[in-house]
PDB file of N, CA and C in Angstrom:
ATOM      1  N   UNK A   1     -49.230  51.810 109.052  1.00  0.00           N
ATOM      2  CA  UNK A   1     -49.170  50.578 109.802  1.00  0.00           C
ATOM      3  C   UNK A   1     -47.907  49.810 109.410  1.00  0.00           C
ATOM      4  N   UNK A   2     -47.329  49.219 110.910  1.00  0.00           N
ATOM      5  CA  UNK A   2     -46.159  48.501 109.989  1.00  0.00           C
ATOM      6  C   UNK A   2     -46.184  46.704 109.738  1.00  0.00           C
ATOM      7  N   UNK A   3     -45.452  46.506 108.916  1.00  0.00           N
ATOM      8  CA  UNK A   3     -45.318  45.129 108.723  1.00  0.00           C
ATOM      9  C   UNK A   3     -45.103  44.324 109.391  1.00  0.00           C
ATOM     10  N   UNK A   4     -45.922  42.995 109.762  1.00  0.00           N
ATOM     11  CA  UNK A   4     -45.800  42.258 110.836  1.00  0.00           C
ATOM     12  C   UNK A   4     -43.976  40.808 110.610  1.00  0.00           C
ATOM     13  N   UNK A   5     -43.777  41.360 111.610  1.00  0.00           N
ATOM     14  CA  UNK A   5     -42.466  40.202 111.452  1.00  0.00           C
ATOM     15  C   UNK A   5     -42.955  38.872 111.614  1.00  0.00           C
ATOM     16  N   UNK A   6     -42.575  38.251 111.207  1.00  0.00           N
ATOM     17  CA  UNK A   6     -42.978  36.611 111.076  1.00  0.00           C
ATOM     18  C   UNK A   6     -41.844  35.532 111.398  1.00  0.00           C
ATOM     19  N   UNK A   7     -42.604  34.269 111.608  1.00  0.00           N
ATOM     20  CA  UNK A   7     -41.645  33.607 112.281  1.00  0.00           C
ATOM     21  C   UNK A   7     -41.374  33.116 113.858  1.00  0.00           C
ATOM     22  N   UNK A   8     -40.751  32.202 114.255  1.00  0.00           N
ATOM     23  CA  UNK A   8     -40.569  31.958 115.675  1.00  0.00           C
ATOM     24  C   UNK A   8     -39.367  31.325 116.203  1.00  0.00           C
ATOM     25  N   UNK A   9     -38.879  32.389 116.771  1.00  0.00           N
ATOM     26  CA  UNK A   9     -37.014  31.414 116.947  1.00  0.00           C
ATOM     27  C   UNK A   9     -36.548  32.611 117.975  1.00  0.00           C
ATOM     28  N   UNK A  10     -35.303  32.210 118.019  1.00  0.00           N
ATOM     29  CA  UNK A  10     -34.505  33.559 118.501  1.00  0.00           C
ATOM     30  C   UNK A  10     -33.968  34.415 117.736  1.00  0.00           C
ATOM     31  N   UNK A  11     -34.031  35.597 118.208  1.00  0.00           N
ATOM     32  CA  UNK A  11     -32.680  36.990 117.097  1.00  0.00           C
ATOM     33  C   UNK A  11     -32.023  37.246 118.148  1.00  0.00           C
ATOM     34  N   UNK A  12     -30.735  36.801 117.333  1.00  0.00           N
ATOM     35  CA  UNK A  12     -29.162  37.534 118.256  1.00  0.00           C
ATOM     36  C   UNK A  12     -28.529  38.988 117.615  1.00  0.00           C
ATOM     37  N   UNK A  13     -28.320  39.399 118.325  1.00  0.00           N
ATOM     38  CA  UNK A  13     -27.876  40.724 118.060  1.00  0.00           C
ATOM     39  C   UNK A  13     -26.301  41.006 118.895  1.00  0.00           C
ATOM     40  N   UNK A  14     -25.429  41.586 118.165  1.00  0.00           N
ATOM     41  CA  UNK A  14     -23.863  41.789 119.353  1.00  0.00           C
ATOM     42  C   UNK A  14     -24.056  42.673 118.696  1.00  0.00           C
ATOM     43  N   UNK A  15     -23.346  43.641 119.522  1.00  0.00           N
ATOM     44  CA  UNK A  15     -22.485  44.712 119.679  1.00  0.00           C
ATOM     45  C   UNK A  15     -21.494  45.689 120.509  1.00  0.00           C
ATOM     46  N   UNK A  16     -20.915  46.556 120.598  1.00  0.00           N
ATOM     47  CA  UNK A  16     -20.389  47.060 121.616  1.00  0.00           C
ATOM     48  C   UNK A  16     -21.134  47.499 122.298  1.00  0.00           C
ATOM     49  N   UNK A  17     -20.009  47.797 123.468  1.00  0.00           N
ATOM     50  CA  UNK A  17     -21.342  48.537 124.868  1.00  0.00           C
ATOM     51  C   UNK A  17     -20.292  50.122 124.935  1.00  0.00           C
ATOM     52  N   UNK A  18     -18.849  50.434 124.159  1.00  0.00           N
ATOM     53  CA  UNK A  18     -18.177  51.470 124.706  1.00  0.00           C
ATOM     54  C   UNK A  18     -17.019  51.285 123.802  1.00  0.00           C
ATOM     55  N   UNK A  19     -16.817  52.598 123.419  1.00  0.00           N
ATOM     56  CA  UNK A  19     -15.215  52.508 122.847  1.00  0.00           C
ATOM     57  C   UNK A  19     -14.912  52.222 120.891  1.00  0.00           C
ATOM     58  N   UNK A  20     -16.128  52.553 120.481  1.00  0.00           N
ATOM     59  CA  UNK A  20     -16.345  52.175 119.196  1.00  0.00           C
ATOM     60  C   UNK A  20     -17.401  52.962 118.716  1.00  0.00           C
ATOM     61  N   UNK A  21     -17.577  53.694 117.344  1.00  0.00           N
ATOM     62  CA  UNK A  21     -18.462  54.518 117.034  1.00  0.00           C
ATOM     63  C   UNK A  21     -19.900  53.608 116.908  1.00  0.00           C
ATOM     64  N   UNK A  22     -19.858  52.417 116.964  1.00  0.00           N
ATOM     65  CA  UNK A  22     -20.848  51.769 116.962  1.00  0.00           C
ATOM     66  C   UNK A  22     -21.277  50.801 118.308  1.00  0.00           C
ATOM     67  N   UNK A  23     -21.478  51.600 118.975  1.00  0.00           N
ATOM     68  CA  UNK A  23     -21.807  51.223 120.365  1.00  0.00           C
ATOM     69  C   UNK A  23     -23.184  51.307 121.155  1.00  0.00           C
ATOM     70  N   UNK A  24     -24.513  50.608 120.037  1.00  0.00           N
ATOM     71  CA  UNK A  24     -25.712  50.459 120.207  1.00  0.00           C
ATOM     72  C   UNK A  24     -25.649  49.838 121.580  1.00  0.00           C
ATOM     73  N   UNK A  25     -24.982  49.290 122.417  1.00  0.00           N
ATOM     74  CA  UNK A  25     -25.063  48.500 123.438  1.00  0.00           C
ATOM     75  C   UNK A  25     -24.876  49.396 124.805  1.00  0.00           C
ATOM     76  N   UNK A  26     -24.618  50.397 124.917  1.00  0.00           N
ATOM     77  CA  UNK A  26     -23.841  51.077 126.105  1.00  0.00           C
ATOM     78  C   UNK A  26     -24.574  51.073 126.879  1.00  0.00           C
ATOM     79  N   UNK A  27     -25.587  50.964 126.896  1.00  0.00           N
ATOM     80  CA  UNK A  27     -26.379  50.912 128.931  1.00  0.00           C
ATOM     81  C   UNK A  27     -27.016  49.645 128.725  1.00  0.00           C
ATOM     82  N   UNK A  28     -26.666  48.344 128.049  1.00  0.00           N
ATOM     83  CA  UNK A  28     -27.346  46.981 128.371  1.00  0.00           C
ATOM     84  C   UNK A  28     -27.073  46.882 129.449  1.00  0.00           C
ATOM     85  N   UNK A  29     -26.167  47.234 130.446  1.00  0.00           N
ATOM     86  CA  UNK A  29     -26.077  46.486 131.569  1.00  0.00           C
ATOM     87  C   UNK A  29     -26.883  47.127 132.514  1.00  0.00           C
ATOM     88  N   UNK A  30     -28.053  48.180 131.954  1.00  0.00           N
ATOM     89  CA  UNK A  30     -28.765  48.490 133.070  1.00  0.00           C
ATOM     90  C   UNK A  30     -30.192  47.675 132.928  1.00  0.00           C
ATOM     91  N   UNK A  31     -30.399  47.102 131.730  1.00  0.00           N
ATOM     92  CA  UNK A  31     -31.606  46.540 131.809  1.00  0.00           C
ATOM     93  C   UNK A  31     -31.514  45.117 132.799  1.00  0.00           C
ATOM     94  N   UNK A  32     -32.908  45.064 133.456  1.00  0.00           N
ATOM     95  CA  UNK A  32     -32.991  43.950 134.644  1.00  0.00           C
ATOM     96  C   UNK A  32     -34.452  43.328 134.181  1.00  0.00           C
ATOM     97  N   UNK A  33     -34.610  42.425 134.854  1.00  0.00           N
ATOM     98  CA  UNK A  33     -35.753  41.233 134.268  1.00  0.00           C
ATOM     99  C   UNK A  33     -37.015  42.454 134.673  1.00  0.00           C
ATOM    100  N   UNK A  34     -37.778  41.893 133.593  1.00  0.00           N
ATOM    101  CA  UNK A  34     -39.311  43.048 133.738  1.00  0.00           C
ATOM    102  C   UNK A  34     -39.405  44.073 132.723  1.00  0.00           C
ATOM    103  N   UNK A  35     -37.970  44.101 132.678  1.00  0.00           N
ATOM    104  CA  UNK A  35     -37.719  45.531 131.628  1.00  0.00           C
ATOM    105  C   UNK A  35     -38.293  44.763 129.711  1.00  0.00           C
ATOM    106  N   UNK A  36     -38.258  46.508 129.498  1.00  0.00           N
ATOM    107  CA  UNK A  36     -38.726  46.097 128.105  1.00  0.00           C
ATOM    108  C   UNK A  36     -37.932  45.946 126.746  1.00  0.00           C
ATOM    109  N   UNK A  37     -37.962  45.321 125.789  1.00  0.00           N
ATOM    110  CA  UNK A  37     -36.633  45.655 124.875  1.00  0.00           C
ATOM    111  C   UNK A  37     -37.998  45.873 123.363  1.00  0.00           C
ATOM    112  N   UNK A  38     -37.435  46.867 122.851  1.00  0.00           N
ATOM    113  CA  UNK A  38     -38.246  47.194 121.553  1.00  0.00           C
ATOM    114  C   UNK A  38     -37.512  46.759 120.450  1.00  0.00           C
ATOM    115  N   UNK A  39     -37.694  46.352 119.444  1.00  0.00           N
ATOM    116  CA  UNK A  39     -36.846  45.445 118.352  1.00  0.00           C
ATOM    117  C   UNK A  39     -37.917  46.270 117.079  1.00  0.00           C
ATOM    118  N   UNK A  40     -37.222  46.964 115.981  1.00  0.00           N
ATOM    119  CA  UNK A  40     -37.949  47.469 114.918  1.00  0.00           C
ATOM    120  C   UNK A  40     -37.003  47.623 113.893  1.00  0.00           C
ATOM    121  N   UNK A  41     -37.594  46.829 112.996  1.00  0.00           N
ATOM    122  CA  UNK A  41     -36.832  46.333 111.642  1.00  0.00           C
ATOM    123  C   UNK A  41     -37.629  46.978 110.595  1.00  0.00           C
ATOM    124  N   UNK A  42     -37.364  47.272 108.891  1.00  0.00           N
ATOM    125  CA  UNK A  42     -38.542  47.839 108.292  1.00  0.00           C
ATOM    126  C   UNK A  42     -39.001  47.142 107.850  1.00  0.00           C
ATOM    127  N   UNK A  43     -39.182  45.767 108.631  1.00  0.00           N
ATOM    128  CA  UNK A  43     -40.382  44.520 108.725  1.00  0.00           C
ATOM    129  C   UNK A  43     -41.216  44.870 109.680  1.00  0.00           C
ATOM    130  N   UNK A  44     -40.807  45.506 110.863  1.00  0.00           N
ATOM    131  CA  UNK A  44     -42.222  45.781 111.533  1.00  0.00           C
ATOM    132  C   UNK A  44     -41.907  46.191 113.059  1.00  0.00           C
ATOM    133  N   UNK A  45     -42.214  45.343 114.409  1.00  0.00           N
ATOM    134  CA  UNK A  45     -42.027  45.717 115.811  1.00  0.00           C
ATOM    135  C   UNK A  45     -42.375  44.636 116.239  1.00  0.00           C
ATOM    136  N   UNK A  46     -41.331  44.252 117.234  1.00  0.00           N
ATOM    137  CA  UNK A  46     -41.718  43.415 118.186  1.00  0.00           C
ATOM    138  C   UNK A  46     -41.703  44.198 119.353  1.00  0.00           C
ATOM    139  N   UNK A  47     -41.621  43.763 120.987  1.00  0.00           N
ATOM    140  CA  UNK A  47     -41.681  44.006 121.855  1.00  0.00           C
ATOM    141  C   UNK A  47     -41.125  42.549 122.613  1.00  0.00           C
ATOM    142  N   UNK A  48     -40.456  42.897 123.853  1.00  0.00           N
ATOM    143  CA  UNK A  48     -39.939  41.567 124.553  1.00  0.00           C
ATOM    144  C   UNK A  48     -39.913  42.079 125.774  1.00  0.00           C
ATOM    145  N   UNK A  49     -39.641  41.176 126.581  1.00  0.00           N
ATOM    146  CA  UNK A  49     -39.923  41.463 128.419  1.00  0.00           C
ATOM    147  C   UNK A  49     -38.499  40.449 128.908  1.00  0.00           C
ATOM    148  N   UNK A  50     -37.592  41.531 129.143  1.00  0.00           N
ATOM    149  CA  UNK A  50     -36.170  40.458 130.069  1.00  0.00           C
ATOM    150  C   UNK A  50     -36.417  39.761 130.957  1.00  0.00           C
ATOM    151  N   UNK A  51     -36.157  38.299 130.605  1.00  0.00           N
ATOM    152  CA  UNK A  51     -36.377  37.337 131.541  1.00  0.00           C
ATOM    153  C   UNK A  51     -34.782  36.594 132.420  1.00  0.00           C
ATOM    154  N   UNK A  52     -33.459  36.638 131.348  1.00  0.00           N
ATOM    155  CA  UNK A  52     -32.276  36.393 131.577  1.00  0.00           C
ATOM    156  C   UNK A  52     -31.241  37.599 131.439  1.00  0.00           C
ATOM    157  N   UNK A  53     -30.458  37.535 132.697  1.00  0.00           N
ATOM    158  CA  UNK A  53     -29.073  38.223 132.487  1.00  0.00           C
ATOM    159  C   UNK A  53     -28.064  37.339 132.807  1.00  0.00           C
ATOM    160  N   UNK A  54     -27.156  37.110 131.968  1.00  0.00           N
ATOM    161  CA  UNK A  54     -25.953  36.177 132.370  1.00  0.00           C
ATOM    162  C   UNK A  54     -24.547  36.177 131.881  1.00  0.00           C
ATOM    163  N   UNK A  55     -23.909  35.999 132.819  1.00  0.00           N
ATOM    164  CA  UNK A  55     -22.187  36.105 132.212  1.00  0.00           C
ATOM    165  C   UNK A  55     -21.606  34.739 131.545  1.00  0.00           C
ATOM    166  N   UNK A  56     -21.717  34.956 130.216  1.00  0.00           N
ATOM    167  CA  UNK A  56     -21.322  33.561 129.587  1.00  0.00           C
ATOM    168  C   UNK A  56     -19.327  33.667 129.508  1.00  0.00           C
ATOM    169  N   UNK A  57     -18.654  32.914 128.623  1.00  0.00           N
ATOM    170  CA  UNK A  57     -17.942  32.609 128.396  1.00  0.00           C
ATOM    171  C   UNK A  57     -18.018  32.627 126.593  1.00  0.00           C
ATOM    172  N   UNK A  58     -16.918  33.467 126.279  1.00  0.00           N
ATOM    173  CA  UNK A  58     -17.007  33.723 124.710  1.00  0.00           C
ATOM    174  C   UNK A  58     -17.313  32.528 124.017  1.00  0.00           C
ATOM    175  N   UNK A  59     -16.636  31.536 124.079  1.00  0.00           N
ATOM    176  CA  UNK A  59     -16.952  30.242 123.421  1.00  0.00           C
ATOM    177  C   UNK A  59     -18.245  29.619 123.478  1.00  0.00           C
ATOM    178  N   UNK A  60     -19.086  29.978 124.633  1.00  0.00           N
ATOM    179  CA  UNK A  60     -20.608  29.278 124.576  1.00  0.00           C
ATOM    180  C   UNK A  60     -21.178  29.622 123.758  1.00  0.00           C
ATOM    181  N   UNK A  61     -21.234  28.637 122.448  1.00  0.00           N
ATOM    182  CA  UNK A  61     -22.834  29.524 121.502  1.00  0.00           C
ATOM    183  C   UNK A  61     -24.185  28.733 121.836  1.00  0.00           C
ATOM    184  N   UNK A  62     -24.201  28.191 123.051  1.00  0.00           N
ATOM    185  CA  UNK A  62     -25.401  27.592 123.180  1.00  0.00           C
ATOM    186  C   UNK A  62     -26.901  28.944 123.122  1.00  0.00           C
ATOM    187  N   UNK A  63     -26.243  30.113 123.654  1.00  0.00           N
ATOM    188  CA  UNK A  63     -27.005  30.941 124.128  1.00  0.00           C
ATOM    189  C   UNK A  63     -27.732  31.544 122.650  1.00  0.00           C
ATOM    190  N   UNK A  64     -27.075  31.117 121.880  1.00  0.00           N
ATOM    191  CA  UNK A  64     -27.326  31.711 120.274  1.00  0.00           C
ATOM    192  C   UNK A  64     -28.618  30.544 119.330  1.00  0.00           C
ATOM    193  N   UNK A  65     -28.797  29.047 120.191  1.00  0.00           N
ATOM    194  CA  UNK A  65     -29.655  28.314 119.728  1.00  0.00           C
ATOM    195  C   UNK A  65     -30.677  28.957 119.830  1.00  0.00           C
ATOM    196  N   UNK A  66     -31.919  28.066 118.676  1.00  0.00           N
ATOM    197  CA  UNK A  66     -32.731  28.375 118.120  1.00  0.00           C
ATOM    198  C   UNK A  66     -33.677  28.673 119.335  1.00  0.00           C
ATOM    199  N   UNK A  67     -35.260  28.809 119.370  1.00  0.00           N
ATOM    200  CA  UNK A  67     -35.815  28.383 120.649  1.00  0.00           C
ATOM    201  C   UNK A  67     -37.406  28.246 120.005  1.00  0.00           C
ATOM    202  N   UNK A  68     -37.982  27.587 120.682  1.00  0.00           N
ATOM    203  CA  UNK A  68     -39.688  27.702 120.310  1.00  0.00           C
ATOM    204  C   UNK A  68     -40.811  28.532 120.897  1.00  0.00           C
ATOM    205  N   UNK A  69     -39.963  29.774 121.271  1.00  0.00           N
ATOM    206  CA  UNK A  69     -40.978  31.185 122.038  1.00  0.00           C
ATOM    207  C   UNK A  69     -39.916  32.494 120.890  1.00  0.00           C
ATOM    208  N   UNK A  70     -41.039  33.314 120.945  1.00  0.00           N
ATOM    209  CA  UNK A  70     -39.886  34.040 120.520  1.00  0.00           C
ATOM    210  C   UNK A  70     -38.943  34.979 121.339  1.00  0.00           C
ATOM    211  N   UNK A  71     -38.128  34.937 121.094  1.00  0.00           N
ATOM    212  CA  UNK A  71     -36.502  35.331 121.730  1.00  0.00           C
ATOM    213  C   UNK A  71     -35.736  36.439 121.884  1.00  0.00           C
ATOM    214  N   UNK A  72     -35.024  37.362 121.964  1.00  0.00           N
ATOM    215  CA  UNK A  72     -34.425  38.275 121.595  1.00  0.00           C
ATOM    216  C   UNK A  72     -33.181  37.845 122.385  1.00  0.00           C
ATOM    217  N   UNK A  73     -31.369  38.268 121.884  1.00  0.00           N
ATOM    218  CA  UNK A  73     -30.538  37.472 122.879  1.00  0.00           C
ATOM    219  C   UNK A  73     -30.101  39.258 122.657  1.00  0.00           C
ATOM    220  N   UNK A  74     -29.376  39.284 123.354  1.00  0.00           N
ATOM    221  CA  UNK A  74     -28.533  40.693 123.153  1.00  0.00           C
ATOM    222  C   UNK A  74     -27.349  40.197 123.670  1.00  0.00           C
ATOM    223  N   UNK A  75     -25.829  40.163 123.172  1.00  0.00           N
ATOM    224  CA  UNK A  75     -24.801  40.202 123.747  1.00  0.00           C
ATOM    225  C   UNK A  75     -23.562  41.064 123.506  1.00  0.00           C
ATOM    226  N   UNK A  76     -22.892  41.469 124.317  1.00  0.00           N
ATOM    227  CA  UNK A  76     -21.846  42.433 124.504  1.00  0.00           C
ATOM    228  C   UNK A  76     -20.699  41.976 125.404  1.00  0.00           C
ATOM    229  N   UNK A  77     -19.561  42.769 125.105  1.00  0.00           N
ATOM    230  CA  UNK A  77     -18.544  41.927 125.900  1.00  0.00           C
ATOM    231  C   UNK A  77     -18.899  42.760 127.442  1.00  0.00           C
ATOM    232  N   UNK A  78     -17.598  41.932 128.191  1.00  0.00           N
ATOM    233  CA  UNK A  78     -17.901  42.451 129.653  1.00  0.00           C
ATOM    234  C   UNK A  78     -16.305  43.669 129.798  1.00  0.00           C
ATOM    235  N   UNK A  79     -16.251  44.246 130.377  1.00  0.00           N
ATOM    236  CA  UNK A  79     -15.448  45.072 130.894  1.00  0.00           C
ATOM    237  C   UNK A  79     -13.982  44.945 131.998  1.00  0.00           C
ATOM    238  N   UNK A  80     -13.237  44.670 131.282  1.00  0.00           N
ATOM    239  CA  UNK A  80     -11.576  44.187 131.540  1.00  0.00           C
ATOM    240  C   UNK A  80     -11.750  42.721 131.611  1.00  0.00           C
ATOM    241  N   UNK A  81     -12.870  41.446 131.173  1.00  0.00           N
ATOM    242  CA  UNK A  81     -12.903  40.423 130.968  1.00  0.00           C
ATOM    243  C   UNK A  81     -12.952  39.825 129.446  1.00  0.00           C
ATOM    244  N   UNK A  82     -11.711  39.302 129.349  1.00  0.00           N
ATOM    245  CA  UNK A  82     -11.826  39.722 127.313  1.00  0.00           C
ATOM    246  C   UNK A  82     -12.023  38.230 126.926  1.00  0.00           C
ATOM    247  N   UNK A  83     -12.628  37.469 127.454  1.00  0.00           N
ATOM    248  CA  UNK A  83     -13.137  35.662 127.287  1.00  0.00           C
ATOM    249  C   UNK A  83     -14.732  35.810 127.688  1.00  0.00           C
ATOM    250  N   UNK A  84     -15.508  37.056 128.699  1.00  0.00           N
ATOM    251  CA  UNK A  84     -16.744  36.754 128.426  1.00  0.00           C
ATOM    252  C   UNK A  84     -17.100  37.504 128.243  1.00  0.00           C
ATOM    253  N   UNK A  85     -18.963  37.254 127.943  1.00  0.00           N
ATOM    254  CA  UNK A  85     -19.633  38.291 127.578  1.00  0.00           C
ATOM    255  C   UNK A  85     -20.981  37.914 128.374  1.00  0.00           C
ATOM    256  N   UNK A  86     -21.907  39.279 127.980  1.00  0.00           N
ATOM    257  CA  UNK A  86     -22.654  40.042 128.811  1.00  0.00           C
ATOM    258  C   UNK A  86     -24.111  39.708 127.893  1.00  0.00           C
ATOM    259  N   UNK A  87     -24.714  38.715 128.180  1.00  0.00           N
ATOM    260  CA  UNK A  87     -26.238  38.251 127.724  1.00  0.00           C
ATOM    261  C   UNK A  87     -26.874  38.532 128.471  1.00  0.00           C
ATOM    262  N   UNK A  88     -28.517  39.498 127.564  1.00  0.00           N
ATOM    263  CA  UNK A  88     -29.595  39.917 128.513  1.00  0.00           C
ATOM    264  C   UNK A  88     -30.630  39.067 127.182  1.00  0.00           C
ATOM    265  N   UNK A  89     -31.471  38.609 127.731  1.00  0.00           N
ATOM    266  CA  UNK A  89     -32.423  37.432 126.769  1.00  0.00           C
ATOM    267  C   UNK A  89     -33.701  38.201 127.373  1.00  0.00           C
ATOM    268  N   UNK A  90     -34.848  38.687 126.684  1.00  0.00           N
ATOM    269  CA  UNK A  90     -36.257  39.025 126.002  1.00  0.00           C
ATOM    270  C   UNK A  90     -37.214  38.054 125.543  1.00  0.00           C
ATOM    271  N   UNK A  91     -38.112  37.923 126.142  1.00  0.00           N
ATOM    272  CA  UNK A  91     -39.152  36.664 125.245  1.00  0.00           C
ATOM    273  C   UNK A  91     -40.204  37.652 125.155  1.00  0.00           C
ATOM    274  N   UNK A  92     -40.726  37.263 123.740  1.00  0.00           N
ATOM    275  CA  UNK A  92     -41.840  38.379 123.179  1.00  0.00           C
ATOM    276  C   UNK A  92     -42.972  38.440 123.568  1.00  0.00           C
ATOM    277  N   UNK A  93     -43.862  39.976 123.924  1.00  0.00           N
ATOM    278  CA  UNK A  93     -45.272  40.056 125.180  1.00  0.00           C
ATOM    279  C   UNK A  93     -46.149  39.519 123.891  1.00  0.00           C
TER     280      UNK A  93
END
């Protein structure tokens, strides 16, 4: 059995989507609202349901505030746009 994660806020996560050996991100841009995102730490499992996709602007860290549901943010840059990036947001089932 695994360990229950605790707590209530948001987790941000970046990474690449292409072009870097560390490119956990490469098909975010196929997930669409409904979809599922699995989050497993060796604290335990969450589960989340996409509710937001949005093209921010590098400088916004609003998208990175705290929140009072729990959260998941995922962001990645966007593709030949090197000022924004590519947020898909998860609130936990």
């Amino acid at each position: 059995m695994r360990k229950q994660l605790y707590g209530i806020g948001n987790i941000a996560l970046a990474s690449h989507n292409e072009g870097s050996y560390a490119h956990y991100f490469s098909r975010i841009n196929e997930l669409e609202e409904g979809e599922e995102i699995i989050y497993i730490t060796n604290m335990g499992e969450r589960r989340y349901t996409v509710f937001k996709r949005e093209i921010i602007e590098e400088t916004n860290v609003k998208i990175l505030e705290d929140t009072k549901e729990n959260n998941i943010t995922l962001i990645t840059c966007v593709k030949n746009q090197r000022s924004q990036r590519l947020c898909v947001v998860g609130r936990e089932k």
